[in-house]
N, C-alpha and C. Protein backbone atom coordinates (compact mmCIF):
# COMPACT_ATOMS: atom_id res chain seq x y z
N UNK A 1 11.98 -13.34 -2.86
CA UNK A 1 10.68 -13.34 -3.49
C UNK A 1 10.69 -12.27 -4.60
N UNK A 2 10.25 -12.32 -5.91
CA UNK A 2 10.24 -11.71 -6.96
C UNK A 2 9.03 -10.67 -6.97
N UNK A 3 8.81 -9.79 -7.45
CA UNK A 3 8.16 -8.45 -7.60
C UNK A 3 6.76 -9.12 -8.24
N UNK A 4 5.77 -9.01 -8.02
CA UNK A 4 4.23 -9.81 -8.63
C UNK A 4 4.45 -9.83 -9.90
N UNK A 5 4.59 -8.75 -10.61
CA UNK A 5 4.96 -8.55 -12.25
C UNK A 5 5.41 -9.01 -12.73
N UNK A 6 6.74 -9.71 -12.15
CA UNK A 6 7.49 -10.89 -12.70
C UNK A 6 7.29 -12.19 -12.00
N UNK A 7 6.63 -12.35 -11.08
CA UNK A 7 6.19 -13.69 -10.92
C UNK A 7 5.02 -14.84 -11.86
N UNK A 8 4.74 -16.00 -12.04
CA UNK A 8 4.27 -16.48 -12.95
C UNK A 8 2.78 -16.12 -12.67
N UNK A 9 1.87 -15.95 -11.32
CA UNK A 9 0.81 -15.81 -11.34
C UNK A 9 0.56 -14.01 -11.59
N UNK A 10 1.51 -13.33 -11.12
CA UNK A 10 1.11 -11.87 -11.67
C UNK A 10 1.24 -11.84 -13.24
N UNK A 11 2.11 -12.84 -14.21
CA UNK A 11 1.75 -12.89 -15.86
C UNK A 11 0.52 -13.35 -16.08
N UNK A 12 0.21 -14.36 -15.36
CA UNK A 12 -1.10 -14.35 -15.76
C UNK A 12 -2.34 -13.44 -15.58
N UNK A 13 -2.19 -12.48 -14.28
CA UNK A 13 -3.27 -12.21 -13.64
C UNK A 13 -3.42 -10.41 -14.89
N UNK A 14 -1.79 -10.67 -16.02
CA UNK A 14 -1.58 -9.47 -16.79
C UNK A 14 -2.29 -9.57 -17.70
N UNK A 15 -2.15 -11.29 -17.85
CA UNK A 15 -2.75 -11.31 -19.39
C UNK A 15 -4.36 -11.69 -19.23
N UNK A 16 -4.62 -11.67 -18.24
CA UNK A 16 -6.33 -12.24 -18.11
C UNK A 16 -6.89 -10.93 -17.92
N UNK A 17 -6.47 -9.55 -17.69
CA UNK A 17 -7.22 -8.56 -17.46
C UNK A 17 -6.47 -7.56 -19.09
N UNK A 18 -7.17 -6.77 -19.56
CA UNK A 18 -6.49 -5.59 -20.65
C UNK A 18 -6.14 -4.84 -19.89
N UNK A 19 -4.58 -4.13 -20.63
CA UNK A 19 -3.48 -3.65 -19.68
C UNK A 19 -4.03 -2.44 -19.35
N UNK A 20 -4.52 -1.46 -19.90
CA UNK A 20 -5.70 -0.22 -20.20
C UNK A 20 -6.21 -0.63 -18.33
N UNK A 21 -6.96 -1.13 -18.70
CA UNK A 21 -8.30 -1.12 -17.47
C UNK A 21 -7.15 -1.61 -16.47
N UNK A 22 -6.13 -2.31 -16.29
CA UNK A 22 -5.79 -2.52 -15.41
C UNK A 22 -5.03 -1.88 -14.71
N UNK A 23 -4.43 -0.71 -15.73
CA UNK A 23 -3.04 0.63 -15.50
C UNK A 23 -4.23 1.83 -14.84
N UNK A 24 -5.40 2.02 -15.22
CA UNK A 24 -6.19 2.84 -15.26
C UNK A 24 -6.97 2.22 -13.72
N UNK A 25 -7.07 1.39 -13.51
CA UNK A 25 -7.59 0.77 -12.09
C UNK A 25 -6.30 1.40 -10.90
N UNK A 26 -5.35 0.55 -11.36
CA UNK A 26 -4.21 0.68 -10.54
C UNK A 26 -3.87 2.48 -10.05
N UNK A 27 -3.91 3.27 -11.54
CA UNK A 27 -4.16 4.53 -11.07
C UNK A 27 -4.85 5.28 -10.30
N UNK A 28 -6.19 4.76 -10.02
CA UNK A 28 -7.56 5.66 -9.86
C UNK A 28 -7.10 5.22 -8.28
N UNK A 29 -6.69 4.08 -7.71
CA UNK A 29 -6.74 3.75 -7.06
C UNK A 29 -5.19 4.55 -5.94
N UNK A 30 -4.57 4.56 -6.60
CA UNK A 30 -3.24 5.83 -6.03
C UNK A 30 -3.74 7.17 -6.17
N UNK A 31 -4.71 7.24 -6.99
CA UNK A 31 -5.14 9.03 -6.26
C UNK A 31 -5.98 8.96 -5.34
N UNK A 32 -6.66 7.91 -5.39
CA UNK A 32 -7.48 7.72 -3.73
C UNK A 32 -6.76 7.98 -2.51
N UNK A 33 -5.73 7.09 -2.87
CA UNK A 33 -5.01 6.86 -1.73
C UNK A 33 -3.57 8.91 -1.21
N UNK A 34 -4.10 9.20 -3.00
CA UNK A 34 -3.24 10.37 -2.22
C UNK A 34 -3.87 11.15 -1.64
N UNK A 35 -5.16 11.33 -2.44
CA UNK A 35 -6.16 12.72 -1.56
C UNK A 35 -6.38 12.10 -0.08
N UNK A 36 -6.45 10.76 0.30
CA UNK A 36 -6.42 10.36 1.73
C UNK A 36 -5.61 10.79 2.44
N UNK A 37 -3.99 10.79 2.05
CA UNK A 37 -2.84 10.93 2.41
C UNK A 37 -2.63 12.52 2.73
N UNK A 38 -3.55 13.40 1.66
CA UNK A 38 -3.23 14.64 1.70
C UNK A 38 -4.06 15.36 2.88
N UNK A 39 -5.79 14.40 3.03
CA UNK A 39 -6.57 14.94 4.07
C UNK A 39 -5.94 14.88 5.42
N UNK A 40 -5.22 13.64 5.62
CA UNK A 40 -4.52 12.84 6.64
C UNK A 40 -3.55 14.42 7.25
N UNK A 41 -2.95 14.65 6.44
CA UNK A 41 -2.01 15.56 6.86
C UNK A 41 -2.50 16.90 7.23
N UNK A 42 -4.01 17.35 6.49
CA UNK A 42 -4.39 18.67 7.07
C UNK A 42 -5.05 18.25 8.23
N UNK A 43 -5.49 17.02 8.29
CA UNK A 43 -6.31 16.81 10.40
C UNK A 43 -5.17 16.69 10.80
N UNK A 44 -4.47 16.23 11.03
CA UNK A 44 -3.45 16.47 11.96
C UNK A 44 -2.63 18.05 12.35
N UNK A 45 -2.39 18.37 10.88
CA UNK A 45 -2.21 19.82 11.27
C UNK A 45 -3.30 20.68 11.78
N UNK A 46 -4.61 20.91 11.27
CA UNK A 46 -5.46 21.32 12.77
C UNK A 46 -5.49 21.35 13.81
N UNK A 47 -5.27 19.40 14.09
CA UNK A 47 -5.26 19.21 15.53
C UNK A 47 -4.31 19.14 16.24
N UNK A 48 -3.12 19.82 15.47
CA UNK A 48 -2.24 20.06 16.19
C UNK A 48 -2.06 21.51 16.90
N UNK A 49 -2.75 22.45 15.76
CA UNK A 49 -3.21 23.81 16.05
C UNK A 49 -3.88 24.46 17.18
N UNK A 50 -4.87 23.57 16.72
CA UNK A 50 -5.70 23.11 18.81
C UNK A 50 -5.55 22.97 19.15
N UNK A 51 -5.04 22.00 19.43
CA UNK A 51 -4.46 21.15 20.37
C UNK A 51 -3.03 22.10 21.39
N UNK A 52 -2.24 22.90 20.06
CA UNK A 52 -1.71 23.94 21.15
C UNK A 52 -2.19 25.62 21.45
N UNK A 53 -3.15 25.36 21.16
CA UNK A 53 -3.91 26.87 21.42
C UNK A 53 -4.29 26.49 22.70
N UNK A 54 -5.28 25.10 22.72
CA UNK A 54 -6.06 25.34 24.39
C UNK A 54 -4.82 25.30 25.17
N UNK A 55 -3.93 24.47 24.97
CA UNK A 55 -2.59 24.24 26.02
C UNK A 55 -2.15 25.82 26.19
N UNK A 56 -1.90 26.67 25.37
CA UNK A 56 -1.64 27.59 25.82
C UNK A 56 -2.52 28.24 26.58
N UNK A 57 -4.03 28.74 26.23
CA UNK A 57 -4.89 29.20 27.04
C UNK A 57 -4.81 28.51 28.47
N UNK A 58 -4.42 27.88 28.56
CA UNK A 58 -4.99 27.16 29.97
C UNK A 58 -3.29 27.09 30.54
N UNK A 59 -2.53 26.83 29.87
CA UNK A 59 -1.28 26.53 30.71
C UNK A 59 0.18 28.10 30.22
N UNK A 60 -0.36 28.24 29.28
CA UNK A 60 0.63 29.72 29.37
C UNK A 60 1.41 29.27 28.18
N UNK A 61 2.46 29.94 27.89
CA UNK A 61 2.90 30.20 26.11
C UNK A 61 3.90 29.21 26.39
N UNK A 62 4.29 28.89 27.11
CA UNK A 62 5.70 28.39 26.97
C UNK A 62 5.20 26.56 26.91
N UNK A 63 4.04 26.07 27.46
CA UNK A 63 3.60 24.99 27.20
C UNK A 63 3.13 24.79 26.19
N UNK A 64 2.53 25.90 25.42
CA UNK A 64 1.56 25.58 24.03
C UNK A 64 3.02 25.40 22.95
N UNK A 65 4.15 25.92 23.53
CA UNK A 65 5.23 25.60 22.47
C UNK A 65 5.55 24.44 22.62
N UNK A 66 5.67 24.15 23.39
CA UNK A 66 6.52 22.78 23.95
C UNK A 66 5.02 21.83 23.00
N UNK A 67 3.85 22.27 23.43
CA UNK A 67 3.22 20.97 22.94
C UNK A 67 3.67 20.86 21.20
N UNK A 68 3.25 22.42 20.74
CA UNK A 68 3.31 22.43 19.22
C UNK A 68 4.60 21.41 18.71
N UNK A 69 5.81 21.90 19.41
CA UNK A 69 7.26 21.27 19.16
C UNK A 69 7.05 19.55 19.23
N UNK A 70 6.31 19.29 20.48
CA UNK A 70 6.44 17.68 20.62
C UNK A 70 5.22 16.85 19.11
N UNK A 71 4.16 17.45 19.10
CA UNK A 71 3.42 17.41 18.30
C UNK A 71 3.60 17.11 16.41
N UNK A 72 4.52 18.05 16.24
CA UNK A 72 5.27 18.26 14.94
C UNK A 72 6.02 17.11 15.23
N UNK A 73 6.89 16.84 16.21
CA UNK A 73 7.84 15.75 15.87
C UNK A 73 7.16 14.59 15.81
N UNK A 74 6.32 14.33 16.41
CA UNK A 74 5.44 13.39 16.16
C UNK A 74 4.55 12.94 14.59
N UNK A 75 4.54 14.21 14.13
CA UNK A 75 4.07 13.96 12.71
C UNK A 75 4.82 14.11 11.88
N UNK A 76 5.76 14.25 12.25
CA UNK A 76 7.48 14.24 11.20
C UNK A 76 7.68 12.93 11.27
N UNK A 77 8.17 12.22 12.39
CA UNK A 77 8.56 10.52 12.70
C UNK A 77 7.62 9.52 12.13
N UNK A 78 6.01 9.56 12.08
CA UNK A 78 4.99 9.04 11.14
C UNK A 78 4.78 9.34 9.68
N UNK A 79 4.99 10.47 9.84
CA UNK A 79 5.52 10.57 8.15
C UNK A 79 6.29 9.85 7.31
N UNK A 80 7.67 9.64 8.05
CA UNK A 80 8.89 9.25 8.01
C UNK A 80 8.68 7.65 8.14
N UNK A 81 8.42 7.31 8.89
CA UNK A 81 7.44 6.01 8.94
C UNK A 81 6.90 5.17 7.67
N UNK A 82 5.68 6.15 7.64
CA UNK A 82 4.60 5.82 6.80
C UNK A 82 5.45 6.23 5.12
N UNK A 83 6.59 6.83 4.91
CA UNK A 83 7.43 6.98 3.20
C UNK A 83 8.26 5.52 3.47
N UNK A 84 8.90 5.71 4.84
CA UNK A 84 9.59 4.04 4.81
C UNK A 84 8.66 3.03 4.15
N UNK A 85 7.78 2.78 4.41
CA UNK A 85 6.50 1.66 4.32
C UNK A 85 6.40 1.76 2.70
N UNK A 86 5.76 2.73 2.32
CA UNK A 86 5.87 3.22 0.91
C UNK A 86 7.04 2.86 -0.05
N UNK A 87 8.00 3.27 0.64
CA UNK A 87 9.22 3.00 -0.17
C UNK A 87 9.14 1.24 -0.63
N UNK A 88 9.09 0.28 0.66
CA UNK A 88 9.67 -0.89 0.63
C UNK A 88 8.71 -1.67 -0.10
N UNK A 89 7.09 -1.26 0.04
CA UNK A 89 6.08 -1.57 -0.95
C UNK A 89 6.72 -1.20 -2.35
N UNK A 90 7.00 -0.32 -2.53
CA UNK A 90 7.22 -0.08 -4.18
C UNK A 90 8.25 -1.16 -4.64
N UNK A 91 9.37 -1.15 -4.06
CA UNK A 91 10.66 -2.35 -4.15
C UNK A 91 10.17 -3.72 -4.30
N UNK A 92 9.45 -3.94 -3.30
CA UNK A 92 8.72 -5.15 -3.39
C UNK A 92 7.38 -5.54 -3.30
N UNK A 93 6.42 -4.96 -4.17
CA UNK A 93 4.76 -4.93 -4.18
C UNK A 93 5.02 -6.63 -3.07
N UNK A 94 5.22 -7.64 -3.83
CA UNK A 94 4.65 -9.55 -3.50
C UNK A 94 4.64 -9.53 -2.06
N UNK A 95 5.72 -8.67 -1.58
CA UNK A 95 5.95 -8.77 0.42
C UNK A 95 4.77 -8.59 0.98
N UNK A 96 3.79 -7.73 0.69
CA UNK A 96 2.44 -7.18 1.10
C UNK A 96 1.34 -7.16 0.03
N UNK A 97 0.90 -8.15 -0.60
CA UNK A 97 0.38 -9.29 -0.71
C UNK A 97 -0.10 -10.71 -0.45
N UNK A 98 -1.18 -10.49 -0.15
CA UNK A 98 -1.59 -12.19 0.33
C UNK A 98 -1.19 -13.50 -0.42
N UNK A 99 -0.25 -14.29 0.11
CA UNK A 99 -0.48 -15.83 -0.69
C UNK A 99 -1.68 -16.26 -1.59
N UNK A 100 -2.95 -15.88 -1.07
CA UNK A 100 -3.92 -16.52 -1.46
C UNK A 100 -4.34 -15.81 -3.09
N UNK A 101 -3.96 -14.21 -2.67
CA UNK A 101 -4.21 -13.53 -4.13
C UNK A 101 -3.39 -13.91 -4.66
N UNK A 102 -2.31 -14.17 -4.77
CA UNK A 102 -1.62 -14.66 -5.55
C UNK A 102 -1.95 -15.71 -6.16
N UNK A 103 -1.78 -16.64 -5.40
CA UNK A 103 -2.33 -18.02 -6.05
C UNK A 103 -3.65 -17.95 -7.04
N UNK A 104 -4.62 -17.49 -6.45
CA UNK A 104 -6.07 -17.50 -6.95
C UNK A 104 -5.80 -16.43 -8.45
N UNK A 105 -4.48 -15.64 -8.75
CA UNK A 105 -4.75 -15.01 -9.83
C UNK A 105 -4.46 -15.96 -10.98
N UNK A 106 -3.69 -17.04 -10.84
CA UNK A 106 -3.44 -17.55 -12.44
C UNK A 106 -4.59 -19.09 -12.62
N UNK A 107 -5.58 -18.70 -11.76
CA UNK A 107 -6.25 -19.78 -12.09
C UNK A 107 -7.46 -18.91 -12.98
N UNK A 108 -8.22 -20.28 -13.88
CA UNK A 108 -8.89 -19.51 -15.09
C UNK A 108 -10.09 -19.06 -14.82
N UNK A 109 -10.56 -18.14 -15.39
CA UNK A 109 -11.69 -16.88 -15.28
C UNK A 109 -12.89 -18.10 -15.35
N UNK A 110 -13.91 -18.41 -15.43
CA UNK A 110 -15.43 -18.90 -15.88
C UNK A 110 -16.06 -18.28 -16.75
């Protein structure tokens, strides 16, 4: 399967919108998604913070490490995860894309 950009309904769906509004959409829309990405990562680091403070209060130092340690790896492996995902989207936007948007882009405006 070919990349949307070079497929025949992503030429059209290029030339029916101005490239401006559509580079400038496409943008606004990846800093959304980073300040999400960036909040994403300070709740988790909080609640990972907490999450081994009470463990320690309540269970003693050597558990609040163990949690912190299991915790981190856990948001290392989702990380790791979630750049895989990223990565294979960028290679191939059309994979994760609907059939239907597709189709419905090279048909004509009203």
């Amino acid at each position: 399967m070919t990349p949307m950009v070079n497929s025949q309904a992503g030429k059209k769906l290029l030339a029916s919108v101005p490239g401006e509004v559509l580079f400038a959409s496409l943008d606004a829309v990846n800093k959304i998604l980073s300040a999400a990405e960036v909040a994403e990562i300070q709740v988790l680091s909080a609640t990972t913070i907490a999450t081994s403070r009470i463990v320690t209060d309540r269970f003693g130092e050597n558990a609040g490490e163990i949690t912190e340690d299991m915790l981190a790896t856990t948001g290392q492996c989702t990380n790791t995860a979630w750049n895989l995902i990223k990565i294979r989207k960028a290679i191939n936007p059309a994979s994760y894309v609907s059939t239907g948007i597709l189709r419905n882009a090279g048909k004509e405006r009203i």
